[in-house]
C-alpha atoms as a PDB file:
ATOM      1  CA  UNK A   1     -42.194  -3.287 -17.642  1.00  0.00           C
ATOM      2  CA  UNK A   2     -45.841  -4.110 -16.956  1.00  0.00           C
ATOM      3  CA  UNK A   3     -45.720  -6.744 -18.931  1.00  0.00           C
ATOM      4  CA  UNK A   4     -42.850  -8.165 -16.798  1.00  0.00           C
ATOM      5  CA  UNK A   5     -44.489  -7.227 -13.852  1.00  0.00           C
ATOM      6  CA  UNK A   6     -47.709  -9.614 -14.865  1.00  0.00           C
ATOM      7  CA  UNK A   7     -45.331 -12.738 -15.741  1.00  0.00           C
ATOM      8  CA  UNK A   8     -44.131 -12.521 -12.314  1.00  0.00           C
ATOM      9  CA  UNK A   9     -47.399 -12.248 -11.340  1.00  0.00           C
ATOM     10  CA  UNK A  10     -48.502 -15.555 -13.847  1.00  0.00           C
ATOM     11  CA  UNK A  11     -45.511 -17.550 -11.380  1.00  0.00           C
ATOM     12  CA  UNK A  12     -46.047 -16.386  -7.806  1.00  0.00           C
ATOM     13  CA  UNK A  13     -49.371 -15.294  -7.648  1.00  0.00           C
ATOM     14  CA  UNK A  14     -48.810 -11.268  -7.247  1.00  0.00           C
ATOM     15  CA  UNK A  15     -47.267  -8.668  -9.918  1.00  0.00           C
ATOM     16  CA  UNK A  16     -46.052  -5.759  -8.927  1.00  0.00           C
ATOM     17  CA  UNK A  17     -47.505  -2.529  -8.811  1.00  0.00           C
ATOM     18  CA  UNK A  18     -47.252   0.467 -10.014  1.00  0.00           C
ATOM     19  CA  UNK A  19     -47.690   3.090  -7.485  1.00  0.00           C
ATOM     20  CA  UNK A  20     -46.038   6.394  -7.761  1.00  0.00           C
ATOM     21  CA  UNK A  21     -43.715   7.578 -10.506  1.00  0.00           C
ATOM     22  CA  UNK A  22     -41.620   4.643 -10.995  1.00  0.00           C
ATOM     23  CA  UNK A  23     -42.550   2.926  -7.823  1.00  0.00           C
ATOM     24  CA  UNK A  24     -43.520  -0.276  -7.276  1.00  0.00           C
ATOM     25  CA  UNK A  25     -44.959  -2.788  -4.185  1.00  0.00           C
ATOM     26  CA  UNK A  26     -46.712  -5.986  -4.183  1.00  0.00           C
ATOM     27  CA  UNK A  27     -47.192  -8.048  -0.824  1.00  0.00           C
ATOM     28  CA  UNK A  28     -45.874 -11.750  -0.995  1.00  0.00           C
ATOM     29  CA  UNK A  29     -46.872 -14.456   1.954  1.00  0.00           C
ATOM     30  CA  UNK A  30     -42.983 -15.387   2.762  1.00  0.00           C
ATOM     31  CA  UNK A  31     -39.439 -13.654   2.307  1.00  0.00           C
ATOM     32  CA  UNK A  32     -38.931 -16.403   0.200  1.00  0.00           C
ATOM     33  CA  UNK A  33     -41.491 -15.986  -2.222  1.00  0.00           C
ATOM     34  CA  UNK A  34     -40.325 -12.167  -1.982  1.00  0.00           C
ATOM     35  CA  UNK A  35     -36.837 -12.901  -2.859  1.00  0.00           C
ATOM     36  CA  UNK A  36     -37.620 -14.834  -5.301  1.00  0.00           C
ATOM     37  CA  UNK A  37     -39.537 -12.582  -7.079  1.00  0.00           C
ATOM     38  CA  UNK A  38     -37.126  -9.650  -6.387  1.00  0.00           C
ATOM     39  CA  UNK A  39     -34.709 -12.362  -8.897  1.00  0.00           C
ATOM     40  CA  UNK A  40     -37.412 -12.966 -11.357  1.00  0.00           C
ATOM     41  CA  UNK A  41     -38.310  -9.338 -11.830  1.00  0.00           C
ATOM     42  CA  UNK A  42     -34.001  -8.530 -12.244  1.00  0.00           C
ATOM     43  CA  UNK A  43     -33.452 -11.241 -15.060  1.00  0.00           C
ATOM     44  CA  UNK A  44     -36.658  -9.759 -16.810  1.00  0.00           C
ATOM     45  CA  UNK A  45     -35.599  -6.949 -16.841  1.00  0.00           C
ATOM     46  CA  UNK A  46     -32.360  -7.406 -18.225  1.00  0.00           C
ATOM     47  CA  UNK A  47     -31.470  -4.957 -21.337  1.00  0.00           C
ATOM     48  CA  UNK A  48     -34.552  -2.508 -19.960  1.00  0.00           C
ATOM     49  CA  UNK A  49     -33.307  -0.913 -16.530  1.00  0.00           C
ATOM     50  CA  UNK A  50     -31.928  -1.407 -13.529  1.00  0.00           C
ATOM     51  CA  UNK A  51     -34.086  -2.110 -10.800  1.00  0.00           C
ATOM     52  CA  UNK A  52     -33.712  -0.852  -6.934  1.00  0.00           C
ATOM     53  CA  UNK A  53     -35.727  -3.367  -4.730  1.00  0.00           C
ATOM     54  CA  UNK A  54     -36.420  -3.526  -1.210  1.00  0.00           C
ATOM     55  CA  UNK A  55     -38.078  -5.844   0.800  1.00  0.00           C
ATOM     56  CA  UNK A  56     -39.324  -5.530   4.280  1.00  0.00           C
ATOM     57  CA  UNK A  57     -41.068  -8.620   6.598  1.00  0.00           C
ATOM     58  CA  UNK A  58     -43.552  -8.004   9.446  1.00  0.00           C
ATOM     59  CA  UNK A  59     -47.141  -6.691   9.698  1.00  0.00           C
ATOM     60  CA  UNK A  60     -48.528  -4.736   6.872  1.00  0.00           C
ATOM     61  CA  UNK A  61     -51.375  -2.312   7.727  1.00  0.00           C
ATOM     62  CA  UNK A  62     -54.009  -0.481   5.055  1.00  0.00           C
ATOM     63  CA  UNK A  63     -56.478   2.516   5.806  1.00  0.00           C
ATOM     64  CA  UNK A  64     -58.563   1.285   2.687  1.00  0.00           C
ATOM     65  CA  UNK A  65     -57.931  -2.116   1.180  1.00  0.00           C
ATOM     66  CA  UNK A  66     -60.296  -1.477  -1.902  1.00  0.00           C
ATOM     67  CA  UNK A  67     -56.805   1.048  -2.948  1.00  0.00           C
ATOM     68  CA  UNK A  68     -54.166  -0.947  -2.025  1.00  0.00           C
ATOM     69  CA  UNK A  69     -51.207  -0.576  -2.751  1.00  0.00           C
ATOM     70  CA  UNK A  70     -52.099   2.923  -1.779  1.00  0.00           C
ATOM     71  CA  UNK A  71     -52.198   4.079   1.973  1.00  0.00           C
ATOM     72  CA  UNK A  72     -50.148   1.034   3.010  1.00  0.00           C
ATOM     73  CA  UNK A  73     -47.740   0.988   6.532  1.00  0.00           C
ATOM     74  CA  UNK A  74     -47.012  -0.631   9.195  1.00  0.00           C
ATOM     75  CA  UNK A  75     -43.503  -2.562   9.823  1.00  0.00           C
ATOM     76  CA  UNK A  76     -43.195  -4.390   6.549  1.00  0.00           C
ATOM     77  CA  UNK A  77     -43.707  -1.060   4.707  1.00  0.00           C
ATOM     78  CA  UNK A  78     -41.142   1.133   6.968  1.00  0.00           C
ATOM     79  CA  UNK A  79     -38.494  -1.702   6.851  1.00  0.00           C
ATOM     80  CA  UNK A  80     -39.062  -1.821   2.681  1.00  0.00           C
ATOM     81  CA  UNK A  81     -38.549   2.218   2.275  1.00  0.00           C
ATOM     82  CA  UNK A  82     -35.765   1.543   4.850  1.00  0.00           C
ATOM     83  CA  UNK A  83     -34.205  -1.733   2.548  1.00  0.00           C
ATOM     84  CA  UNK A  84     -34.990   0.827  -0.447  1.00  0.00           C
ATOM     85  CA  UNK A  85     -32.676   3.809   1.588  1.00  0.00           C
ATOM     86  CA  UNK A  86     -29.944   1.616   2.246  1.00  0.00           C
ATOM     87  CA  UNK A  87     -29.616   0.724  -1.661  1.00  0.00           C
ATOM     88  CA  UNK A  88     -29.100   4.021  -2.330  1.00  0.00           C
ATOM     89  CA  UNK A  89     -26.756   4.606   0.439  1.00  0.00           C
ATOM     90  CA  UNK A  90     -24.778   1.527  -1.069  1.00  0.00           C
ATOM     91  CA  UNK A  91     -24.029   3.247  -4.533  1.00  0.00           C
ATOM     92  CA  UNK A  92     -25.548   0.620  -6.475  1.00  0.00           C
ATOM     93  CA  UNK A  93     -28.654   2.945  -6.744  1.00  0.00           C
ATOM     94  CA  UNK A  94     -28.915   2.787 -10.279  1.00  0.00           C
ATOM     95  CA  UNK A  95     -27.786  -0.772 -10.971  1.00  0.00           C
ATOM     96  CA  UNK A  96     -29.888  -4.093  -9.946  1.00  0.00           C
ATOM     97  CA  UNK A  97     -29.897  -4.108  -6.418  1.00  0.00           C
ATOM     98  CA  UNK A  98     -32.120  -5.708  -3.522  1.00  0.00           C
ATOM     99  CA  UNK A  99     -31.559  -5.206   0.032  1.00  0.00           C
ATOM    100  CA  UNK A 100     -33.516  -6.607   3.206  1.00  0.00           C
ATOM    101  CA  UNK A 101     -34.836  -5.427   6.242  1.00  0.00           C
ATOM    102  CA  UNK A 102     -36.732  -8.221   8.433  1.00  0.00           C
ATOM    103  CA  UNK A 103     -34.945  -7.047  12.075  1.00  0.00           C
ATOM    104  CA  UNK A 104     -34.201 -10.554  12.768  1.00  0.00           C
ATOM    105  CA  UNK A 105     -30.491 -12.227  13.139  1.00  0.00           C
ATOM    106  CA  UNK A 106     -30.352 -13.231   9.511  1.00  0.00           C
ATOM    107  CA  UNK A 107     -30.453  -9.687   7.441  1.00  0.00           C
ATOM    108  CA  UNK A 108     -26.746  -9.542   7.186  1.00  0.00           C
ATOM    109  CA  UNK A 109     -27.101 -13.004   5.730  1.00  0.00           C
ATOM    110  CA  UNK A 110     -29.917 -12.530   3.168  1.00  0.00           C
ATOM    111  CA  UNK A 111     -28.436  -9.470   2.592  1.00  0.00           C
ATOM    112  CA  UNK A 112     -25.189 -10.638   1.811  1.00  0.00           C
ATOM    113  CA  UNK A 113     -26.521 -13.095  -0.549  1.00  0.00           C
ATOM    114  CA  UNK A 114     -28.156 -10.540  -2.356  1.00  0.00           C
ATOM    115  CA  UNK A 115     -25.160  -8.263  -2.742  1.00  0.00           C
ATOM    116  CA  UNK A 116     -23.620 -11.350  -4.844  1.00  0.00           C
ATOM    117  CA  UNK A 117     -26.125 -12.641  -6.339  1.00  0.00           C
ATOM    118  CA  UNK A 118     -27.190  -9.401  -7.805  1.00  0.00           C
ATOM    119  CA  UNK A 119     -23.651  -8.416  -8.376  1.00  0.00           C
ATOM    120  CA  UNK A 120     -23.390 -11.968 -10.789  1.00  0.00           C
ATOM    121  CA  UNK A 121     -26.790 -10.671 -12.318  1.00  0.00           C
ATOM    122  CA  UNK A 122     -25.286  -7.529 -13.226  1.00  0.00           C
ATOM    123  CA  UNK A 123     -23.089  -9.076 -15.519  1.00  0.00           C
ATOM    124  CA  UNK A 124     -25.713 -11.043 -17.712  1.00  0.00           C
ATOM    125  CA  UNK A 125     -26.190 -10.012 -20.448  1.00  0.00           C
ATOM    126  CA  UNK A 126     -30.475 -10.729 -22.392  1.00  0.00           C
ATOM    127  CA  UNK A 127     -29.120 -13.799 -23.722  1.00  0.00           C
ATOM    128  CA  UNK A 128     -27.729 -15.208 -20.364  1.00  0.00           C
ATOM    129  CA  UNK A 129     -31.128 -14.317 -18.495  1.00  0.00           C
ATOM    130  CA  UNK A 130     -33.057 -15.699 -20.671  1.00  0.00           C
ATOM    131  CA  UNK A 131     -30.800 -19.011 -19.776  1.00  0.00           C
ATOM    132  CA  UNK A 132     -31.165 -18.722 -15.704  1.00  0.00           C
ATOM    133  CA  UNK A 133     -34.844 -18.008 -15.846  1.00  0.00           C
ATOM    134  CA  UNK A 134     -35.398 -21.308 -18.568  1.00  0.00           C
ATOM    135  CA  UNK A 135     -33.237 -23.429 -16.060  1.00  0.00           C
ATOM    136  CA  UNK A 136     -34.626 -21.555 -12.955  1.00  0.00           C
ATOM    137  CA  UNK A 137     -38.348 -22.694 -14.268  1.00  0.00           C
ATOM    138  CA  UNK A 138     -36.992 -26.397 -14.953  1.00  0.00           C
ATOM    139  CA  UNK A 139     -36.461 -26.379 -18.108  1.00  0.00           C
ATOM    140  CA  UNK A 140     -33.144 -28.450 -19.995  1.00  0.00           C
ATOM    141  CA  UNK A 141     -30.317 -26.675 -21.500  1.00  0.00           C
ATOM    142  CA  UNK A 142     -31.099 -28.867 -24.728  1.00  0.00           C
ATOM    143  CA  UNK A 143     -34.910 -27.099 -24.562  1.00  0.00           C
ATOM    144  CA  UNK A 144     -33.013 -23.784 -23.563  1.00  0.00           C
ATOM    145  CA  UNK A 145     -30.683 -23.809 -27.112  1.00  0.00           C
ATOM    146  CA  UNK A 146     -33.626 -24.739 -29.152  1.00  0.00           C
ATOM    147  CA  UNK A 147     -35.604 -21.885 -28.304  1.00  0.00           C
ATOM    148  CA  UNK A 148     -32.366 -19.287 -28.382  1.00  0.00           C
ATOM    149  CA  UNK A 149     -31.047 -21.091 -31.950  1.00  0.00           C
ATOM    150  CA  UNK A 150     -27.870 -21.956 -30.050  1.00  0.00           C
ATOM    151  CA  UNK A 151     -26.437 -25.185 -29.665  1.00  0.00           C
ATOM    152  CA  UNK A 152     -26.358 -26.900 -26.696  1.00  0.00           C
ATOM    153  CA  UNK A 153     -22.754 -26.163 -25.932  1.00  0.00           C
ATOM    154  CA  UNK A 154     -23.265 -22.471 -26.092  1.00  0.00           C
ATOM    155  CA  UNK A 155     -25.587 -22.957 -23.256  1.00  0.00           C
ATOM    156  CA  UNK A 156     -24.061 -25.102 -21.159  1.00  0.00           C
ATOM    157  CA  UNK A 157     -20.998 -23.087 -21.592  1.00  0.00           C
ATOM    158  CA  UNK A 158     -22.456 -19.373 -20.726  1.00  0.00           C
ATOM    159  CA  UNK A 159     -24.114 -21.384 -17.894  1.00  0.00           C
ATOM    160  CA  UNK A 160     -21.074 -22.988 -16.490  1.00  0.00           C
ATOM    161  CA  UNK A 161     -18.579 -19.361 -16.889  1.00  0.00           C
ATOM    162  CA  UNK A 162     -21.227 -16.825 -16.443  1.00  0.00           C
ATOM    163  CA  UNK A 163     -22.352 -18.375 -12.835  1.00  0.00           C
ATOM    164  CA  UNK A 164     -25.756 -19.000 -14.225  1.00  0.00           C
ATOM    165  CA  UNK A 165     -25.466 -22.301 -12.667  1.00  0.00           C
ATOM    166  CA  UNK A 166     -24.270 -20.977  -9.107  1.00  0.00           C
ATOM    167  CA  UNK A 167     -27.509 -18.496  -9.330  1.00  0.00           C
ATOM    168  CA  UNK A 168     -29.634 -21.537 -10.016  1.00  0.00           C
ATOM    169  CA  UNK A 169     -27.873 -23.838  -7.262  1.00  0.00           C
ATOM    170  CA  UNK A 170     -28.000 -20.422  -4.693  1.00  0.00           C
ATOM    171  CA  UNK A 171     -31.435 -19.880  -5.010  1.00  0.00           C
ATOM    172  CA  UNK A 172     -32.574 -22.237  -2.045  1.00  0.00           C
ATOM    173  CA  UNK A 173     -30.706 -19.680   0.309  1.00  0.00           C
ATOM    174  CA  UNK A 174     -33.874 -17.146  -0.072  1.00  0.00           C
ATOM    175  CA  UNK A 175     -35.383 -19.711   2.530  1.00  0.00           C
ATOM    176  CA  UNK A 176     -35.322 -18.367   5.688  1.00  0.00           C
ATOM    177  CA  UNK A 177     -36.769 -19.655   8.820  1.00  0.00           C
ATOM    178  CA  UNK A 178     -39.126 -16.620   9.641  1.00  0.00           C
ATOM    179  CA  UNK A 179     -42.484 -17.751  11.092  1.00  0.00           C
ATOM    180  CA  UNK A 180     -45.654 -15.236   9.027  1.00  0.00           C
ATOM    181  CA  UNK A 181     -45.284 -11.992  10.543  1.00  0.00           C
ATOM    182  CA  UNK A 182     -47.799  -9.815   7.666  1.00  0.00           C
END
């Protein structure tokens, strides 16, 4: 998984970090950048294990910044453990699951959009993640089927019945208005 972890890290700037047990935190600048990653890190790990991810937004405190991720808290890391809680609570524990607590008027939104969209990333299988995360970074489906040895209709049809295409065109809804509240 670290190595996962670092090719998030090689797109937005931050991997992940291993903490305690099978823990891990990272700090992004924006929900959006958070979200996004929360996706990135679920397609790469598709095939390995299910990941339970939560994100909280607001001010993030540390006794000793030399050991971050270590002695972390403040809002952002209460409303994470709480986004982590209410996973579990949900039942989908042990699947891919995000959830989001930012205590602003738009968590049952984000969090909505997160129920589906990991829900439709729950039923990819390696093949078809490999697909949304080539299209998610720009790439064509013609590039995409080169580097799988498909052809090109094989790709455009897993994108068009699996809803890879809906997860690339939903993506733009992890952009909410929240002014920087680290």
């Amino acid at each position: 998984m670290e190595s996962r972890f670092a090719e998030v890290g090689d797109i937005l700037g931050e991997a992940p970090v291993f903490t305690i047990g099978d823990e891990f935190q990272v700090r992004y600048p924006t929900v959006e950048e958070a979200i996004e990653a929360s996706l990135q890190l679920h397609l790469r790990s598709a095939g390995l294990t299910g990941l339970r991810i939560g994100i909280g937004w607001g001010e993030l405190l540390a006794e000793d910044p030399a050991r971050k991720p270590f002695g972390e808290d403040g809002p952002c890391w209460w409303r994470a453990r709480d986004a982590i809680e209410a996973v579990e609570r949900s039942g989908r524990g042990a699947q891919r699951a995000t959830a989001i607590k930012t205590e602003t008027a738009i968590d049952t939104l984000l969090n909505d959009y997160l129920l589906l969209r990991d829900t439709l990333i729950l039923g990819l299988d390696d093949s078809d993640a490999r697909i949304a995360l080539g299209l998610l970074s720009g790439r064509t489906q013609t590039d995409l089927a080169g580097e799988l040895g498909i052809n090109k209709s094989s790709v455009s049809r897993r994108a068009n019945t699996h809803g890879i295409l809906a997860l690339v065109e939903a993506r733009s809804i992890g952009s909410p208005p929240l002014e920087d509240g680290r």
